[in-house]
Protein backbone atom coordinates (compact mmCIF):
# COMPACT_ATOMS: atom_id res chain seq x y z
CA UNK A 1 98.68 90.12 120.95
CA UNK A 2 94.92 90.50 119.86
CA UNK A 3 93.90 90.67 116.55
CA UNK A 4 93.74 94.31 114.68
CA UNK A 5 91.24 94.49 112.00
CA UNK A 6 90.81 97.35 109.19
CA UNK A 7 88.31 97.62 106.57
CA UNK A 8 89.68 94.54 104.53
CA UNK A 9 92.41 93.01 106.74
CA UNK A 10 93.10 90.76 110.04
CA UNK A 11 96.20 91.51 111.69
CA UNK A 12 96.64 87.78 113.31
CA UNK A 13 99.85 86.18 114.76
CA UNK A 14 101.23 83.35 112.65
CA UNK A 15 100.38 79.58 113.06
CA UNK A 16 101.97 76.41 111.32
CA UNK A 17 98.31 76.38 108.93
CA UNK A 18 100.41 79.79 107.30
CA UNK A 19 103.67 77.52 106.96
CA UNK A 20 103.23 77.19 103.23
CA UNK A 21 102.29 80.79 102.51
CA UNK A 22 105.29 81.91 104.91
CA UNK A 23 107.88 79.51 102.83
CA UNK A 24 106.02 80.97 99.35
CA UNK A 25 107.27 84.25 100.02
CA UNK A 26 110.60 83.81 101.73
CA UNK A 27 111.48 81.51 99.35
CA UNK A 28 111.50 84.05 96.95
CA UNK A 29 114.73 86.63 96.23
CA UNK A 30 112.51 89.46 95.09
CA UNK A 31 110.91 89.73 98.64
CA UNK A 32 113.93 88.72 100.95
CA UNK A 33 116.57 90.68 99.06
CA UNK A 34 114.45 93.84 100.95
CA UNK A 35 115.18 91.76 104.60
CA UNK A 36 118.53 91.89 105.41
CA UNK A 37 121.79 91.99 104.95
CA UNK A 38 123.33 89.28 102.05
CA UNK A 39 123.58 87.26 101.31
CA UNK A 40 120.14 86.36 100.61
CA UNK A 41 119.53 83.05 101.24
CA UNK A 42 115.75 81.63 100.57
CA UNK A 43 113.49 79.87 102.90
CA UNK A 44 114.50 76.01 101.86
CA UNK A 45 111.61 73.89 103.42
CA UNK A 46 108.50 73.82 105.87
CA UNK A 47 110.65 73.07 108.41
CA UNK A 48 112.66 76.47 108.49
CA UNK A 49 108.56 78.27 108.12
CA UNK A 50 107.38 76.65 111.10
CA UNK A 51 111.04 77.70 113.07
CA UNK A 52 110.20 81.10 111.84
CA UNK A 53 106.71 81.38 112.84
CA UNK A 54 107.76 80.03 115.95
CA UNK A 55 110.48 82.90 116.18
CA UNK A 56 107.38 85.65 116.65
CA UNK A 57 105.43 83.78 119.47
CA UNK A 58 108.99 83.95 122.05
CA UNK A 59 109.88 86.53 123.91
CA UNK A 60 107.74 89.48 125.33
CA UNK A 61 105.66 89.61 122.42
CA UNK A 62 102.90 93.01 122.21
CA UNK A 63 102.20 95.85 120.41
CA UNK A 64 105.81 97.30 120.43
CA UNK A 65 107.41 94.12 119.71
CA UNK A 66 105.39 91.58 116.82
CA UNK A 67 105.33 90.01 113.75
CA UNK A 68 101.86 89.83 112.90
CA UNK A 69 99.67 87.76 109.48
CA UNK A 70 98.59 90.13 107.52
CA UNK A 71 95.61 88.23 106.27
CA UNK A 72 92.83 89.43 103.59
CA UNK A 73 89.48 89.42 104.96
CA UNK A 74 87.80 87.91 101.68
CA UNK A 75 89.92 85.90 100.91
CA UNK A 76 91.69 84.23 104.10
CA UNK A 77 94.96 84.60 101.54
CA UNK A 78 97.87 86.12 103.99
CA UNK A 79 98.98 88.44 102.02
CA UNK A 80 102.59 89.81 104.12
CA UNK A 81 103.83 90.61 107.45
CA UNK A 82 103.58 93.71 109.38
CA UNK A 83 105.83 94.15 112.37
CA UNK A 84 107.57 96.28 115.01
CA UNK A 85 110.51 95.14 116.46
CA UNK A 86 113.88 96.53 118.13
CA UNK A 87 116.30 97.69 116.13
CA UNK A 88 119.23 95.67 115.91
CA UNK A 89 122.25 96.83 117.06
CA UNK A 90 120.44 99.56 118.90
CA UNK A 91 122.38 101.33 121.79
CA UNK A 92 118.71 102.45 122.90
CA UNK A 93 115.82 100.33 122.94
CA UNK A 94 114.64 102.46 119.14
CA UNK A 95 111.83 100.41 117.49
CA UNK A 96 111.37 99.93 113.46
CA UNK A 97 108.04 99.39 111.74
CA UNK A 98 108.27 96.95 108.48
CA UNK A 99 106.50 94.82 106.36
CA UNK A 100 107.08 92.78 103.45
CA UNK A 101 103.96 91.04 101.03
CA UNK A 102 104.00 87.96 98.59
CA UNK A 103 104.66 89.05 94.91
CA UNK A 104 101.22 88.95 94.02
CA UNK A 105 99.86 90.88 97.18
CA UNK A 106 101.53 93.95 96.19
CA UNK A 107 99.91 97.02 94.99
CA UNK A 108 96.59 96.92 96.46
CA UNK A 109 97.39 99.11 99.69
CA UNK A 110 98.23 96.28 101.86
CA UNK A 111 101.16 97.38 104.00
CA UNK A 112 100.19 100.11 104.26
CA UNK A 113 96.67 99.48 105.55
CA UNK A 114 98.35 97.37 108.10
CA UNK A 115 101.16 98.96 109.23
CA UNK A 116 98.95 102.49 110.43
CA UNK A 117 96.98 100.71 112.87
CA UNK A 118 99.92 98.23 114.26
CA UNK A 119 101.88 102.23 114.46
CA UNK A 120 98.94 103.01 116.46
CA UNK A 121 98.73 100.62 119.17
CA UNK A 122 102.56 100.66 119.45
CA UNK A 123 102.43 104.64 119.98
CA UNK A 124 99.10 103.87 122.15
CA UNK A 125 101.15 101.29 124.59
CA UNK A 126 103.85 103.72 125.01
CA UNK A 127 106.50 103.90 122.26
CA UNK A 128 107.65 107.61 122.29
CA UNK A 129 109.00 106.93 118.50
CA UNK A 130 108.98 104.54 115.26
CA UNK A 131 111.88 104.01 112.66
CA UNK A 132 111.61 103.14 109.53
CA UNK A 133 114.54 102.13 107.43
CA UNK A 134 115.73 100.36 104.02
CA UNK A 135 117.93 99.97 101.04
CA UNK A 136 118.03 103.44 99.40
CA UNK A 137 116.81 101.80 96.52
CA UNK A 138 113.41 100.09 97.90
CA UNK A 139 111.20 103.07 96.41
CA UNK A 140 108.23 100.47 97.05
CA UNK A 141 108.77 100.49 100.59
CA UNK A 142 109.63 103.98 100.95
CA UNK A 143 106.49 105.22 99.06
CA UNK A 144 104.68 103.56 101.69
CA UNK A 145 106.66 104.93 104.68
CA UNK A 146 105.91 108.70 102.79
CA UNK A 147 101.81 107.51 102.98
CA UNK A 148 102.05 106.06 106.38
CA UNK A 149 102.99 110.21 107.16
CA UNK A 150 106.41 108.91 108.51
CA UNK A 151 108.62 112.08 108.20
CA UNK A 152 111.38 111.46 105.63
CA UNK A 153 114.43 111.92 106.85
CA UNK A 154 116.87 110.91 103.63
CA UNK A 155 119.69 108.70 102.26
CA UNK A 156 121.91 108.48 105.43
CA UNK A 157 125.07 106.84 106.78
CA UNK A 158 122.84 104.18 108.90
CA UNK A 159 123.62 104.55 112.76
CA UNK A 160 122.31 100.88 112.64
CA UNK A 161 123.55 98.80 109.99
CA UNK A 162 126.84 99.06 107.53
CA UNK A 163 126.25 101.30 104.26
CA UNK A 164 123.79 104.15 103.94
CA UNK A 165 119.43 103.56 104.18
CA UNK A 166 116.67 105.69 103.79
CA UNK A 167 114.96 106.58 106.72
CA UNK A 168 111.82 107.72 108.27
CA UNK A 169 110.69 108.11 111.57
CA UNK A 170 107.61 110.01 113.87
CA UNK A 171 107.51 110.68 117.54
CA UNK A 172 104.21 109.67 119.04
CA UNK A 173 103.62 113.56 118.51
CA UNK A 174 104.76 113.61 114.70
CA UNK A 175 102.46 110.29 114.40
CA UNK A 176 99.35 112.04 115.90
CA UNK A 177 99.62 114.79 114.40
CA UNK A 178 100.59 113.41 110.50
């Protein structure tokens, strides 16, 4: 995976010099309680950041299929993750766009300056369409989704996880013409 660079941001894949950073932010319940499914357990050591960072370097890594550093250009701080990956229990091979930032990354523009360009090479390399979903109640996240230009498509039983989520999607179509 190369590196993707905006205005005031390096999209970078992770190395063990982020381990700290990575364990900062997962350590904390106010950013992994947006992850997954509970429980939420928090990032206990260096250890467990390094066997994460590690987890986005196997496998047929690439534009449809990453975890990548979002790091700030003036200040070399990494600031989040952007990433596309499959959708767990997927019937299809449906991809999901998502991001999560450190506490004190948030509200500058951030994700979503990441995530449009990442969207863009995955739609460039092929992806026919992008999913976006989370807890109904993650109006953070959403509100980016909405200025990505994802299409909203509302509070719905979730075809991939238990309980309902609020999705968004585009078609490569959708995307180029948002």
């Amino acid at each position: 995976m190369t590196l993707i660079e905006t205005e005031r941001l390096v999209l970078r894949p992770y190395t063990y010099d982020d381990a700290e950073r990575v364990l900062d932010i997962h350590s904390r319940l106010e950013v992994i309680r947006w992850l997954s499914d509970p429980p939420f357990v928090p990032m206990a050591d260096l250890d467990e950041a390094r066997a994460w960072i590690d987890n986005w370097g196997e496998g047929d890594v690439g534009p449809t299929n990453c975890g990548l550093a979002i790091e700030v250009r003036r200040t070399g701080v990494v600031a989040g993750t952007v990433m596309i990956t499959k959708v767990p229990n997927a019937e299809h091979d449906e991809r999901q766009a998502g991001w999560h930032l450190h506490p004190d990354s948030v509200g500058h523009g951030y994700a979503t300056e990441a995530a449009a360009p990442l969207i863009d090479e995955a739609f460039a390399a092929g992806l026919d369409e992008i999913w976006c979903g989370m807890y109904p109640d993650n109006h953070a996240s959403a509100a980016v989704a909405k200025r990505l230009g994802l299409i909203d498509r509302g509070i719905v039983p979730d075809p991939w996880y238990d309980g309902d989520s609020h999705l968004f999607s585009a078609t490569a179509e959708e995307w180029a013409n948002r």
